[in-house]
Protein backbone atom coordinates (compact mmCIF):
# COMPACT_ATOMS: atom_id res chain seq x y z
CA UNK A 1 -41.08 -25.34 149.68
CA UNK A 2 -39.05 -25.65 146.49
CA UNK A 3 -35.50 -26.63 147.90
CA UNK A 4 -33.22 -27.61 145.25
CA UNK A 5 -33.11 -26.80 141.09
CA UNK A 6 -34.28 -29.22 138.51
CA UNK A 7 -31.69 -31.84 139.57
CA UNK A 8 -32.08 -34.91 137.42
CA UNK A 9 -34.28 -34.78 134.43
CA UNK A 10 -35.62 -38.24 133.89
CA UNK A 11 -36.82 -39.75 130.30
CA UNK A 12 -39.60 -41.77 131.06
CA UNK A 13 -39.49 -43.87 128.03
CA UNK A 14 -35.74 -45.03 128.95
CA UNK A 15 -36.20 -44.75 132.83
CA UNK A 16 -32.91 -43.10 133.14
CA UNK A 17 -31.65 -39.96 134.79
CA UNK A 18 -29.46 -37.62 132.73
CA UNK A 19 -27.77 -34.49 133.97
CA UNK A 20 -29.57 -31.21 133.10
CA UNK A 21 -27.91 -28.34 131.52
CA UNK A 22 -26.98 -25.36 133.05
CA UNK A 23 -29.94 -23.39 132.00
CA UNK A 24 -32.18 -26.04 133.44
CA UNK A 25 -31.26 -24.83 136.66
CA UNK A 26 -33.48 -22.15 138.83
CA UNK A 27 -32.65 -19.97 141.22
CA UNK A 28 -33.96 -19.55 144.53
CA UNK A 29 -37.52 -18.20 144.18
CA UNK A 30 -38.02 -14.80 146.01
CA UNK A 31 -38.55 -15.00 149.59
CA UNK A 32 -37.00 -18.97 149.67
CA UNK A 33 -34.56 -19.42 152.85
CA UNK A 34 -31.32 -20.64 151.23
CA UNK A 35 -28.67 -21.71 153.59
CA UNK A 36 -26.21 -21.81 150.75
CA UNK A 37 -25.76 -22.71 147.36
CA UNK A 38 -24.98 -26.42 146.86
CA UNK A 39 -23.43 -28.20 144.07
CA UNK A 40 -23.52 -31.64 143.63
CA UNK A 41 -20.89 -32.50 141.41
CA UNK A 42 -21.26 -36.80 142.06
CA UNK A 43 -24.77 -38.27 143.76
CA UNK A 44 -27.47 -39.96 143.35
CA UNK A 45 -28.85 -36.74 141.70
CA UNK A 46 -26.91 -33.41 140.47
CA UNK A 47 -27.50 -29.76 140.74
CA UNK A 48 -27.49 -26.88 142.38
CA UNK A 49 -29.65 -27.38 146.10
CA UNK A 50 -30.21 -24.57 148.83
CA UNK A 51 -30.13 -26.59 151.63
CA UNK A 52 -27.13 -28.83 153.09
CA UNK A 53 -29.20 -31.60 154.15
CA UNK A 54 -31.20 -31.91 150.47
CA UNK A 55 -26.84 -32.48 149.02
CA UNK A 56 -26.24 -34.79 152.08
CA UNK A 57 -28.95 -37.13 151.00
CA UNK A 58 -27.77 -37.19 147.61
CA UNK A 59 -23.93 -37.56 148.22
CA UNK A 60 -23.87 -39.45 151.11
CA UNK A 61 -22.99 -43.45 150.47
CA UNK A 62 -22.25 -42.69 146.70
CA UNK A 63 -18.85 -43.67 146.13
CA UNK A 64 -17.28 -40.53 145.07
CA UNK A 65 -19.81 -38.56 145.95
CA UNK A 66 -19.03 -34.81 145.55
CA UNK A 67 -20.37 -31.31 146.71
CA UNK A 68 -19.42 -28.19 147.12
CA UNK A 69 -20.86 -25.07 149.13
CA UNK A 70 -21.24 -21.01 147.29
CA UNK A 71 -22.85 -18.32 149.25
CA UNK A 72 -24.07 -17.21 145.66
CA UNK A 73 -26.12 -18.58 143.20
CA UNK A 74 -23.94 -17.03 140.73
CA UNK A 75 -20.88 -18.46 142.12
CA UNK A 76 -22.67 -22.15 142.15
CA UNK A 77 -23.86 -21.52 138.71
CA UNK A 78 -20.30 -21.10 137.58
CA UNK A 79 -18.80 -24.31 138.97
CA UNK A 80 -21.93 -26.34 137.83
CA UNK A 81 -21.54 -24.88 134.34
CA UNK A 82 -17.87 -25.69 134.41
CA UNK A 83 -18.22 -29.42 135.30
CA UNK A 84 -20.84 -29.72 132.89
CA UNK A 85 -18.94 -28.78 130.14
CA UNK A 86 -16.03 -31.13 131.44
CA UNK A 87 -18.18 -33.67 131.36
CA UNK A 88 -17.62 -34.34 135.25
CA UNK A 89 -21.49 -34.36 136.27
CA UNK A 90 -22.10 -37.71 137.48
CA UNK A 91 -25.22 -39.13 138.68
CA UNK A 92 -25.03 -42.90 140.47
CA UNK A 93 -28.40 -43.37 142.15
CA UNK A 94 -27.95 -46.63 145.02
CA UNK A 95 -30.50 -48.96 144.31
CA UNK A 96 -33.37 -48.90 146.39
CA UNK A 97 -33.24 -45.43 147.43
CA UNK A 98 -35.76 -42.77 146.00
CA UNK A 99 -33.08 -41.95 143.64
CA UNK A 100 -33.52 -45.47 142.04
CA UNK A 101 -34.74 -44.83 138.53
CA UNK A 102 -38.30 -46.66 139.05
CA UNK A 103 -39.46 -47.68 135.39
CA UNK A 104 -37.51 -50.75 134.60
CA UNK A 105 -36.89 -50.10 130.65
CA UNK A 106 -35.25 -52.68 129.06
CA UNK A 107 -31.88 -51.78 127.97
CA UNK A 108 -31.58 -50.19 124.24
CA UNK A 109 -29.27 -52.55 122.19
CA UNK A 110 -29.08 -52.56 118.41
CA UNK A 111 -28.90 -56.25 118.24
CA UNK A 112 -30.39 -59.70 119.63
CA UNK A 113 -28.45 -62.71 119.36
CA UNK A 114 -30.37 -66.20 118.72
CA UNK A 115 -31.70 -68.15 121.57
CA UNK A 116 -28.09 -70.80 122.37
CA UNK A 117 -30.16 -73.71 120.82
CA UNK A 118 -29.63 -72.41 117.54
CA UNK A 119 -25.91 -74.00 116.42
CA UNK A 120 -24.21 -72.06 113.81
CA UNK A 121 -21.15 -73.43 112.13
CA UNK A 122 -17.95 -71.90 110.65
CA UNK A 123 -19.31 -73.03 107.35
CA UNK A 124 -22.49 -71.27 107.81
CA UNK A 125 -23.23 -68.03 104.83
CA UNK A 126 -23.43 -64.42 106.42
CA UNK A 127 -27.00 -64.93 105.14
CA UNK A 128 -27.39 -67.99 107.60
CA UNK A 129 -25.72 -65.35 110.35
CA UNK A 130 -27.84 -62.46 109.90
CA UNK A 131 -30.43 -64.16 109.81
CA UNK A 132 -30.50 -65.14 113.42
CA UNK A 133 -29.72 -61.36 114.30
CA UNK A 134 -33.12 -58.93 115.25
CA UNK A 135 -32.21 -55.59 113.61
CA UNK A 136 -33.17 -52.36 115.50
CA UNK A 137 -31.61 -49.79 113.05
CA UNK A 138 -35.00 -48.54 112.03
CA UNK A 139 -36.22 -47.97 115.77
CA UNK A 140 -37.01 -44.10 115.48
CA UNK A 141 -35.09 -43.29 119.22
CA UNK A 142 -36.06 -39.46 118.37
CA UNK A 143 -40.12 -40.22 118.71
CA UNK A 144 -38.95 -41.83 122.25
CA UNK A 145 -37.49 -38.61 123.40
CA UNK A 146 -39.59 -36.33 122.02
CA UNK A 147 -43.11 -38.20 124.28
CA UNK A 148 -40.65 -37.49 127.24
CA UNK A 149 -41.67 -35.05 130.00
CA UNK A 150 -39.36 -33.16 132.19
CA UNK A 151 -40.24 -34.14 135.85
C-alpha cells in the first residue's frame, strides 16, 4: 500500500535528500484508507503522509521536528505549498536510521587546499598560490543532475 507522497527526492550522484515541490506530491490513490492528511513540515523526510504513524517515524527524535494533521488533501496541500515557498521545509535525517542518506558522496567544494607539507611564505607570487589550489570551476554540476533519478 502506497502510504505517504513522494516525500524526499534523493539525487543519487550527491546522496542528498532535497525537498520536493508541491506538484511532486500525490494524492491518495482511489480506494487508499487515509486516516488523515499529514504534513511534515521538519523530519527526517517531508511531505504530505496518510497515515499518523508513517509522520511519527519521521518527526519523532528530530529536533524540531514538525507535523501537522488536515482531514483534506486539499487543505494539506495548502500548508505544504505555503512552507515551501517560505522556505520552511526542512529535512534532518538522524544518522543511522533509514532516513540516513546511504551513498556517501564526497562533499562538492570548488577548491582543494595543498597537502600541510607544502610551506608557503608571505613572499610567495599568487602564481606560487594558485598553484597549490585544484580548480573545480569547469565541473559541469548540470550533467550530475540531469543522470539523477527520482526514487
Amino acid at each position: 500500500m502506497n502510504t505517504a507522497s513522494p516525500a524526499a527526492l534523493v539525487l543519487p550522484a550527491l546522496g542528498t535528500p532535497r525537498v520536493p515541490a508541491p506538484f511532486e506530491l500525490q494524492p491518495p490513490a482511489d480506494g487508499e484508507q487515509a486516516t488523515g492528511c499529514y504534513v511534515v513540515i521538519v523530519g527526517q523526510e517531508v511531505g504530505i503522509f496518510y497515515h499518523w504513524l508513517d509522520s511519527a517515524e519521521r518527526v519523532n527524535g528530530v529536533p524540531g521536528g514538525t507535523h501537522k494533521r488536515y482531514n483534506t488533501w486539499d487543505d494539506a496541500l495548502q500548508l505544504y505549498t505555503r512552507k515551501y515557498n517560505e522556505g520552511a521545509l526542512r529535512i534532518i535525517p538522524i544518522r543511522g536510521s533509514r532516513f540516513w542518506p546511504t551513498s556517501a558522496a564526497p562533499a562538492i567544494t570548488t577548491a582543494t587546499v595543498a597537502p600541510p607539507s607544502t610551506t608557503l611564505s608571505p613572499a610567495s607570487s599568487d602564481e606560487d598560490l594558485w598553484s597549490h589550489v585544484q580548480d573545480f570551476s569547469e565541473v559541469d554540476l548540470s550533467e550530475a543532475l540531469s543522470q539523477a533519478t527520482l526514487g
